[in-house]
C-alpha atoms as a PDB file:
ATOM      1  CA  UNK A   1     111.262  68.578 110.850  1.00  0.00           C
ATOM      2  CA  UNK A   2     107.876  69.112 111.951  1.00  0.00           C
ATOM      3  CA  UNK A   3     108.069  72.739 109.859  1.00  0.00           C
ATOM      4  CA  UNK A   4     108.607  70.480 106.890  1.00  0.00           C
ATOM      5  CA  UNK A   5     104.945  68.456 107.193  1.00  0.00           C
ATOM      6  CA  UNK A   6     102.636  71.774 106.792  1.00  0.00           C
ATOM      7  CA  UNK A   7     104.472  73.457 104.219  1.00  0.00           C
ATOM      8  CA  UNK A   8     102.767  72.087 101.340  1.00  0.00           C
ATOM      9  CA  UNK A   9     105.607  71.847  98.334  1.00  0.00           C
ATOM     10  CA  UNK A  10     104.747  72.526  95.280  1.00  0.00           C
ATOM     11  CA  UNK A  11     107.581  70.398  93.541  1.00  0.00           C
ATOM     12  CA  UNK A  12     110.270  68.253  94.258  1.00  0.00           C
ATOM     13  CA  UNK A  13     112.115  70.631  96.662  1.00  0.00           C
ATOM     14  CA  UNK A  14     111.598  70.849  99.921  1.00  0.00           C
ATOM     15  CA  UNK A  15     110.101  74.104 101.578  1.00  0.00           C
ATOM     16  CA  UNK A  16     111.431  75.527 104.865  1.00  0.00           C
ATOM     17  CA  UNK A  17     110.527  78.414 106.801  1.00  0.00           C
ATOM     18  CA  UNK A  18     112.357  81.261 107.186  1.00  0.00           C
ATOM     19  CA  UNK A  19     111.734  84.789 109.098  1.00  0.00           C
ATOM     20  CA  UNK A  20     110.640  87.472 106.777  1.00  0.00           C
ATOM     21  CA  UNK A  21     113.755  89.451 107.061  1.00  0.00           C
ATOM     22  CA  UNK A  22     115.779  86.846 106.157  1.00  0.00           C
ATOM     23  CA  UNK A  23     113.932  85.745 103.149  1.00  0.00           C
ATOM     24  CA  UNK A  24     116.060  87.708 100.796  1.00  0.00           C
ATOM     25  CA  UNK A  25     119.134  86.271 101.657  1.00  0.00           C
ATOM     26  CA  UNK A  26     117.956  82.796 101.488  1.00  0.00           C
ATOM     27  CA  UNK A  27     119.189  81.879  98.182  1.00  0.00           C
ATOM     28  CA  UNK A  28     119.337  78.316  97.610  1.00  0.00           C
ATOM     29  CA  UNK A  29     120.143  75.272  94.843  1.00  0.00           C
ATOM     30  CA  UNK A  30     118.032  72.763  96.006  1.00  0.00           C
ATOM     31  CA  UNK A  31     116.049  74.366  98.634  1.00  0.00           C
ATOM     32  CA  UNK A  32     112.996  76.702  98.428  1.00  0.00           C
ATOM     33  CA  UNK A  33     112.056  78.679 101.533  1.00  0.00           C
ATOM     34  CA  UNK A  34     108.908  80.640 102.103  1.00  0.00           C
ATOM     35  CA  UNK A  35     108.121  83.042 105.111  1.00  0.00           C
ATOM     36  CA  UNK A  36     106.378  82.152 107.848  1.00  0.00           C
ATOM     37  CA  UNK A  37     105.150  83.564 111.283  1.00  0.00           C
ATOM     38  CA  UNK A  38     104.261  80.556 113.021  1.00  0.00           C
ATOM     39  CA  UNK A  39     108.023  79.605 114.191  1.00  0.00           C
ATOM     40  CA  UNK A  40     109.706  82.062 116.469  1.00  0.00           C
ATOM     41  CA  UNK A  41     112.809  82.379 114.339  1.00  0.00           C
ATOM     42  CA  UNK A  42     112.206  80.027 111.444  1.00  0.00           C
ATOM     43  CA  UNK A  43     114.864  77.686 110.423  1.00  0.00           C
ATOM     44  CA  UNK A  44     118.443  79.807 110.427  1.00  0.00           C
ATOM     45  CA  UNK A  45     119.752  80.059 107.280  1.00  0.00           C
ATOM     46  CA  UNK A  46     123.712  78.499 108.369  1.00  0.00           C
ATOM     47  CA  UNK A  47     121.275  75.491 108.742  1.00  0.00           C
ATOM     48  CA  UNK A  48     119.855  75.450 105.730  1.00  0.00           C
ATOM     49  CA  UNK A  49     122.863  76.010 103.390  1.00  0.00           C
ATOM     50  CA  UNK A  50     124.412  72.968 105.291  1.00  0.00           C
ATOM     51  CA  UNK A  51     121.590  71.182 104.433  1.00  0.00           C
ATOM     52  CA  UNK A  52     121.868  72.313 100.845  1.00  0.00           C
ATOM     53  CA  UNK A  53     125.586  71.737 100.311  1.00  0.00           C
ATOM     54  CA  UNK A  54     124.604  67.797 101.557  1.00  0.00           C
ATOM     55  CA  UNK A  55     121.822  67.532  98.783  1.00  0.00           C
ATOM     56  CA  UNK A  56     124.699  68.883  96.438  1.00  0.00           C
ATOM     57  CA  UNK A  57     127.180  66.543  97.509  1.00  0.00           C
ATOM     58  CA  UNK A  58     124.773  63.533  97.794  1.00  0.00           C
ATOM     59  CA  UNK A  59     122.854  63.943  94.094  1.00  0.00           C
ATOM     60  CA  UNK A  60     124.078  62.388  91.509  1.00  0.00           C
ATOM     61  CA  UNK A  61     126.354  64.968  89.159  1.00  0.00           C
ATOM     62  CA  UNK A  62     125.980  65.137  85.330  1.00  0.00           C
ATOM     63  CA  UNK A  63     128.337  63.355  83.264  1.00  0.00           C
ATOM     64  CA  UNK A  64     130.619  65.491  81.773  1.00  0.00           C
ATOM     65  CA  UNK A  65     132.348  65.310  78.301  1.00  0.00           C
ATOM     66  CA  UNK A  66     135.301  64.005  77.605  1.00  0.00           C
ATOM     67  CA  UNK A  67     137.949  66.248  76.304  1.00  0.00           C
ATOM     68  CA  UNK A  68     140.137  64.445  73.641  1.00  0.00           C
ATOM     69  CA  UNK A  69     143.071  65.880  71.634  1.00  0.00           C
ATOM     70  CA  UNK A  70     141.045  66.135  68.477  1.00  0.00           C
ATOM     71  CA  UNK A  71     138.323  68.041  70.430  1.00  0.00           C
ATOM     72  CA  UNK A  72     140.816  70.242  71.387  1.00  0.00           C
ATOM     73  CA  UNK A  73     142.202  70.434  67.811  1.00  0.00           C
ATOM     74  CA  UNK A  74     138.921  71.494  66.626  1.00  0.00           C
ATOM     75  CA  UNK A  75     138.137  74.418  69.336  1.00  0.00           C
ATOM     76  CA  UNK A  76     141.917  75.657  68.197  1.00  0.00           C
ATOM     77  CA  UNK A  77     141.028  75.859  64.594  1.00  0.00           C
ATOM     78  CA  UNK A  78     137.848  77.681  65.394  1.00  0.00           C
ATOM     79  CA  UNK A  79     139.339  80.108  67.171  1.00  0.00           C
ATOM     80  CA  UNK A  80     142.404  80.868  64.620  1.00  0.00           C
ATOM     81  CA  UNK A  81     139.638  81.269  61.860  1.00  0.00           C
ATOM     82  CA  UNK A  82     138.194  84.050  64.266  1.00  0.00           C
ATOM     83  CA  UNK A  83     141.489  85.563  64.601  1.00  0.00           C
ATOM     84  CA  UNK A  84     141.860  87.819  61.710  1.00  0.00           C
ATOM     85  CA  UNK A  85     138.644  88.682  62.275  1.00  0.00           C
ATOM     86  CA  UNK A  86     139.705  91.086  65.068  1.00  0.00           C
ATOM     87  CA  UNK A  87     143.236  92.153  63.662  1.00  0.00           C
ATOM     88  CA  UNK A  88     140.945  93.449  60.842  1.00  0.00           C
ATOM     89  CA  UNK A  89     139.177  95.646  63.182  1.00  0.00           C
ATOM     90  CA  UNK A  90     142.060  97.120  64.690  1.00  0.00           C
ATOM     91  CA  UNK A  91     143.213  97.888  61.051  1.00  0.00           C
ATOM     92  CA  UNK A  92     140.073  99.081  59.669  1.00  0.00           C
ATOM     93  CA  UNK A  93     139.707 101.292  62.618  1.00  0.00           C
ATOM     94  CA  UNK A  94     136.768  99.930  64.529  1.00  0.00           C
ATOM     95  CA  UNK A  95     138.589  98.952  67.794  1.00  0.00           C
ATOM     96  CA  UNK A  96     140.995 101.691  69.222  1.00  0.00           C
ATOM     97  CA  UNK A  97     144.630 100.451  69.217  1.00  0.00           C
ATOM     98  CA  UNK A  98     146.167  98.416  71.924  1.00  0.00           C
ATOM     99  CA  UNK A  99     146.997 100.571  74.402  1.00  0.00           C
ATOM    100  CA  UNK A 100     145.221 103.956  73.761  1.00  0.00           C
ATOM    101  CA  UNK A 101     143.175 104.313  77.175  1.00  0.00           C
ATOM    102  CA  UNK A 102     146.416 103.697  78.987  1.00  0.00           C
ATOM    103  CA  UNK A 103     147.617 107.500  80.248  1.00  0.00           C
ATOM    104  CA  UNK A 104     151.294 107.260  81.075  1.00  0.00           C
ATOM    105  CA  UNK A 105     151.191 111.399  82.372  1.00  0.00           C
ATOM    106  CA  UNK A 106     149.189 111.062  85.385  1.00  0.00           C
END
């Protein structure tokens, strides 16, 4: 971890050292990577998405709503008010029919 101590991060992330022609492939949640010369190979990349799927794993996740029947009630009301909306289009034209890019003579 001695790679960790001079690079100098910027926010709450840490910053590891990669080789330059792996530095667009290092694409990472909760890691930042910057290149650097002064390791032979840097720190290889199977390494660091370990190390990234453990952050994952160990942070704490959002809470997440809580679906209830009249929450789902609502989001199937919406969506039958929408509904004619698009049958219109098909009648007025807009939107080719169901089935017209489908070529049944090739």
């Amino acid at each position: 971890m001695t790679a960790v101590r001079y690079a100098q991060p910027a926010s709450s992330e840490p910053v590891m050292p990669v080789r330059r022609a792996q530095l667009v492939y290092a694409n990472f949640r909760h890691i930042q990577v910057q290149p650097d010369s002064r390791l032979q190979g840097g720190v290889p990349l199977y390494k660091l998405k370990i190390l990234d799927t453990l952050i994952d794993h160990l942070s704490p996740k959002p809470a997440r709503p809580r679906v209830d029947a009249a929450s789902i009630d609502s989001v199937i009301t919406e969506m039958t008010r929408g509904l004619p909306q698009v049958t219109g289009a098909y009648r007025a034209g807009f939107l080719p029919a169901p089935g017209a890019f489908v070529d049944l003579a090739a």
